[in-house]
N, C-alpha and C. Protein backbone atom coordinates (compact mmCIF):
# COMPACT_ATOMS: atom_id res chain seq x y z
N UNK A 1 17.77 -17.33 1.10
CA UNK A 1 17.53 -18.60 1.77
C UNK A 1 18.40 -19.67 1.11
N UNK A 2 19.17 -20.27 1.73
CA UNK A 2 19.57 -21.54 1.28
C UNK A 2 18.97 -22.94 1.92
N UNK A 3 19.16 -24.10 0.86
CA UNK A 3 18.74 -25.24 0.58
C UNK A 3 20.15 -26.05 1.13
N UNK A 4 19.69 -27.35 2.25
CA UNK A 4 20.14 -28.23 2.15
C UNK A 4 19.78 -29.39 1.91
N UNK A 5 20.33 -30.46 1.40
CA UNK A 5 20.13 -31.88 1.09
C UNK A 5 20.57 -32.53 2.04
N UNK A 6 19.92 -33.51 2.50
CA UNK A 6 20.02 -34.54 3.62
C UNK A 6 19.74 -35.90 3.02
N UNK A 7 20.46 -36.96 3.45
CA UNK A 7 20.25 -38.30 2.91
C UNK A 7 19.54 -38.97 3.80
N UNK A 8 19.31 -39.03 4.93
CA UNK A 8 18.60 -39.38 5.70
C UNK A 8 17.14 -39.02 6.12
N UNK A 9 16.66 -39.30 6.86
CA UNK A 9 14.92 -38.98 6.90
C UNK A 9 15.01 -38.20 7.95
N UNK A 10 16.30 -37.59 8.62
CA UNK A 10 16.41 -36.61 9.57
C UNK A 10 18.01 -36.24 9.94
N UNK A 11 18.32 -34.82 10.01
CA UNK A 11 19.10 -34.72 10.29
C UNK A 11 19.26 -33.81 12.37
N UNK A 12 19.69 -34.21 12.66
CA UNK A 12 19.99 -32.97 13.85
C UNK A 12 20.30 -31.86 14.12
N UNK A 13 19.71 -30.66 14.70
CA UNK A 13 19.67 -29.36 14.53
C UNK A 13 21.06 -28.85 14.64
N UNK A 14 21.51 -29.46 15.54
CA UNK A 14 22.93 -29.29 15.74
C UNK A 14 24.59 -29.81 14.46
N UNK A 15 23.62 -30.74 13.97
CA UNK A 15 24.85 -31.09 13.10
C UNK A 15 24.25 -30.12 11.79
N UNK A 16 23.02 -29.77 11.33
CA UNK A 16 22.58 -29.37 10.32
C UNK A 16 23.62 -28.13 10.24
N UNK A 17 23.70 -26.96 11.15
CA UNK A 17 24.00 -26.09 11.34
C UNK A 17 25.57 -25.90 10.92
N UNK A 18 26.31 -27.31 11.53
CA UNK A 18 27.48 -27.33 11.57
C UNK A 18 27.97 -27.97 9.63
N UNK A 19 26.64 -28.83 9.34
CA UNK A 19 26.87 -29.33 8.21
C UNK A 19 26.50 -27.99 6.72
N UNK A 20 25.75 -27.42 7.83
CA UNK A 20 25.46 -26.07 6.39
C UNK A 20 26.77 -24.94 6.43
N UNK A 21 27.48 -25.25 7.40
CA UNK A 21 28.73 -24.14 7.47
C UNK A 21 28.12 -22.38 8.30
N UNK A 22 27.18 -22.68 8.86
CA UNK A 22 26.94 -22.10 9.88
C UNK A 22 28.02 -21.99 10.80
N UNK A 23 28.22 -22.66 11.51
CA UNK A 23 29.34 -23.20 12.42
C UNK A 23 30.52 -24.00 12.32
N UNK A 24 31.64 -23.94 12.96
CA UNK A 24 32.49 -24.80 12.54
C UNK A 24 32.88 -25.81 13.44
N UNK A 25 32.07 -25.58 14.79
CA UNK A 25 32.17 -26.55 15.51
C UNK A 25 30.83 -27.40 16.00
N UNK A 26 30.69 -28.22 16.29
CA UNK A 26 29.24 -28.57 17.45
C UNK A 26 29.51 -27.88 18.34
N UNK A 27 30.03 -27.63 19.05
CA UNK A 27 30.20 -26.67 20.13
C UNK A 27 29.64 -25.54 20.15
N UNK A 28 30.00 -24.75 19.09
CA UNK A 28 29.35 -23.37 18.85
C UNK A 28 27.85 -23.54 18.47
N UNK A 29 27.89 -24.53 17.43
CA UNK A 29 26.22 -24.51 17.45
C UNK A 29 25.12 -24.79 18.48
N UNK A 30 26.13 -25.67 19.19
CA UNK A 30 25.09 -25.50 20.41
C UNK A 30 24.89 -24.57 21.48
N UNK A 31 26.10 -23.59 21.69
CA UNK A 31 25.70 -22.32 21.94
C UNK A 31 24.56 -21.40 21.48
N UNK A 32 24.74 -21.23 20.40
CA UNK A 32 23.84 -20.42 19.72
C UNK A 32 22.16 -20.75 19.87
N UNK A 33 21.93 -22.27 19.65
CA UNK A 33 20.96 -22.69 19.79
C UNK A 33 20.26 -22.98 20.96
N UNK A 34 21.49 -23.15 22.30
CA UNK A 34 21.04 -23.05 23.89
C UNK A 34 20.67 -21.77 23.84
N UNK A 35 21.08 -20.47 23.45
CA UNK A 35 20.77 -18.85 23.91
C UNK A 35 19.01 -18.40 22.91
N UNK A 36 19.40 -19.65 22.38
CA UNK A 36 17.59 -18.98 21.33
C UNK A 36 17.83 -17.93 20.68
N UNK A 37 18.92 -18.71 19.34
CA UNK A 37 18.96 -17.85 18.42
C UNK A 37 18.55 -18.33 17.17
N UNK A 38 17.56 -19.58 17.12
CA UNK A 38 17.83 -20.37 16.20
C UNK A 38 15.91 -20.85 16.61
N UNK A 39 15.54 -21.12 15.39
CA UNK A 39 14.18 -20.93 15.04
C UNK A 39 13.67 -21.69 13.97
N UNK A 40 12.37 -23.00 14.58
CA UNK A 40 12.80 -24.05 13.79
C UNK A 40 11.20 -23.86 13.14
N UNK A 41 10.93 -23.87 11.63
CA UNK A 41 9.42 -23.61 11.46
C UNK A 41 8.70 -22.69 12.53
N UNK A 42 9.23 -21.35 12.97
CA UNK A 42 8.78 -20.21 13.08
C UNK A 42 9.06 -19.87 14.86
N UNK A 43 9.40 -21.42 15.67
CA UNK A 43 9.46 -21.45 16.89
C UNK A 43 10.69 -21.31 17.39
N UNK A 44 10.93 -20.90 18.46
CA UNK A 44 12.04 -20.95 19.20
C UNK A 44 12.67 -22.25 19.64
N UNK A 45 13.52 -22.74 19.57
CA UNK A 45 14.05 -24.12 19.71
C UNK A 45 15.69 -24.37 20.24
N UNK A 46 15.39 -24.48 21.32
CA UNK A 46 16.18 -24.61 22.28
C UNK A 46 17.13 -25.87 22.49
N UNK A 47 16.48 -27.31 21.14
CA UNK A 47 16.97 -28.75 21.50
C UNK A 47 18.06 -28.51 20.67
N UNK A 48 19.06 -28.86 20.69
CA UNK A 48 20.04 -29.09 19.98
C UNK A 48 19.99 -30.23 19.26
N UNK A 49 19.21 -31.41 19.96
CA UNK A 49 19.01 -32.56 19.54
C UNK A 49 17.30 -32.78 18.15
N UNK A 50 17.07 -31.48 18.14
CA UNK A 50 15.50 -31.58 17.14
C UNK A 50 16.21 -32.12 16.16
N UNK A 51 15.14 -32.66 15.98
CA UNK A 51 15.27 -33.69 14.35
C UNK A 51 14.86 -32.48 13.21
N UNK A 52 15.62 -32.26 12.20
CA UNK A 52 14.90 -31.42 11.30
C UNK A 52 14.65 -32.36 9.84
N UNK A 53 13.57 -32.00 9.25
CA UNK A 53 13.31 -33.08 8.37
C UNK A 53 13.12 -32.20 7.47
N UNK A 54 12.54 -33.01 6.01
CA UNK A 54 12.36 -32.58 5.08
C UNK A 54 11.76 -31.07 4.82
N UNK A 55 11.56 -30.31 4.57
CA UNK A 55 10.76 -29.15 4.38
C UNK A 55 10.33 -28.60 5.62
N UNK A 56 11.27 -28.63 6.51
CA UNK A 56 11.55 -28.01 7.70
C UNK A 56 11.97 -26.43 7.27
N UNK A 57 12.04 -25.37 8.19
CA UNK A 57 12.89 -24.24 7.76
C UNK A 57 13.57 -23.84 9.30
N UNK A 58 14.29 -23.82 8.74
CA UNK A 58 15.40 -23.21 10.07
C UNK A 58 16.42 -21.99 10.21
N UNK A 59 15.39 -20.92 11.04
CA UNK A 59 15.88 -19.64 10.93
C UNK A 59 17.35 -18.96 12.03
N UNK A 60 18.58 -18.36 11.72
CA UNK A 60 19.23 -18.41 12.55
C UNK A 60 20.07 -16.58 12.52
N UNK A 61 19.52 -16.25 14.01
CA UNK A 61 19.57 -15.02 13.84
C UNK A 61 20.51 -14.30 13.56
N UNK A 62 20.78 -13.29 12.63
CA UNK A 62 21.49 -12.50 12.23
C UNK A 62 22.57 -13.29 10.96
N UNK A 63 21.78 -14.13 10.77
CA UNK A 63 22.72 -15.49 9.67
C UNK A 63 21.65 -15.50 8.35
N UNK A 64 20.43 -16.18 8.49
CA UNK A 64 19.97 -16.53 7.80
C UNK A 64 18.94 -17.46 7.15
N UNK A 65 18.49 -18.12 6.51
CA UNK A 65 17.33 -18.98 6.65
C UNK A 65 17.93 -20.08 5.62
N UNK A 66 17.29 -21.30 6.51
CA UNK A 66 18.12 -22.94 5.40
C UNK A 66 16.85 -23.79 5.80
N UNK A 67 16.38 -24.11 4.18
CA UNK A 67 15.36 -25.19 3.73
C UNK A 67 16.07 -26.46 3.80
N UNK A 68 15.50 -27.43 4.34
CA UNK A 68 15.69 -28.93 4.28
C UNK A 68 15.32 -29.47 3.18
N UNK A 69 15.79 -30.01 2.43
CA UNK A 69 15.30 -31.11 1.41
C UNK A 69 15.95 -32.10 1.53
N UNK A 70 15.07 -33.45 1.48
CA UNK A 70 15.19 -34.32 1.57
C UNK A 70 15.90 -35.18 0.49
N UNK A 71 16.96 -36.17 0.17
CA UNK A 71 17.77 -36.72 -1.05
C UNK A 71 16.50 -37.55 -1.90
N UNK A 72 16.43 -37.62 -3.38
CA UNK A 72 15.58 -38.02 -4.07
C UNK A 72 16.17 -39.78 -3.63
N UNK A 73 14.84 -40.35 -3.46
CA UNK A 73 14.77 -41.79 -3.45
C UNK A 73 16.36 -42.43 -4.04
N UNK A 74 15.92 -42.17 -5.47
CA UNK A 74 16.88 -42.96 -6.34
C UNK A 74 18.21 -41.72 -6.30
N UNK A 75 18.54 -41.24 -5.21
CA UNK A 75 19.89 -40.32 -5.02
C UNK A 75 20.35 -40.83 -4.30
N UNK A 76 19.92 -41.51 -3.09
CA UNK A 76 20.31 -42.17 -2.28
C UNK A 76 21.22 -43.44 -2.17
């Protein structure tokens, strides 16, 4: 499982993907995530646009699993 850090109080399913190096485009990630391959806290998730937040988990098939963490206050 890998960990990402986010500075914000949300990132988008679609950029997360592209920002964890999942993908190298938005484009592709939103493929993947229109066909329901991509699984947000245990559900199927079809938005490209979900907000994923802190201690979210986001599963992506045949890839892998990425924890959200949120940037410490004073990191920010």
């Amino acid at each position: 499982m890998e960990s990402v850090e986010i500075r914000g109080e949300y990132i988008k399913l679609d950029s997360l993907l592209k920002f964890a190096g999942v993908t190298e485009t938005g484009g592709i990630a939103k493929e993947i995530i229109v066909h329901g391959a991509v699984k947000v806290n245990g559900e199927v998730c079809q938005m490209r646009g979900k907000k994923i937040r802190d201690g979210d988990l986001v599963e992506i098939e045949g890839v892998g699993e990425i924890r959200v963490k949120a940037a410490r206050t004073e990191d920010r």
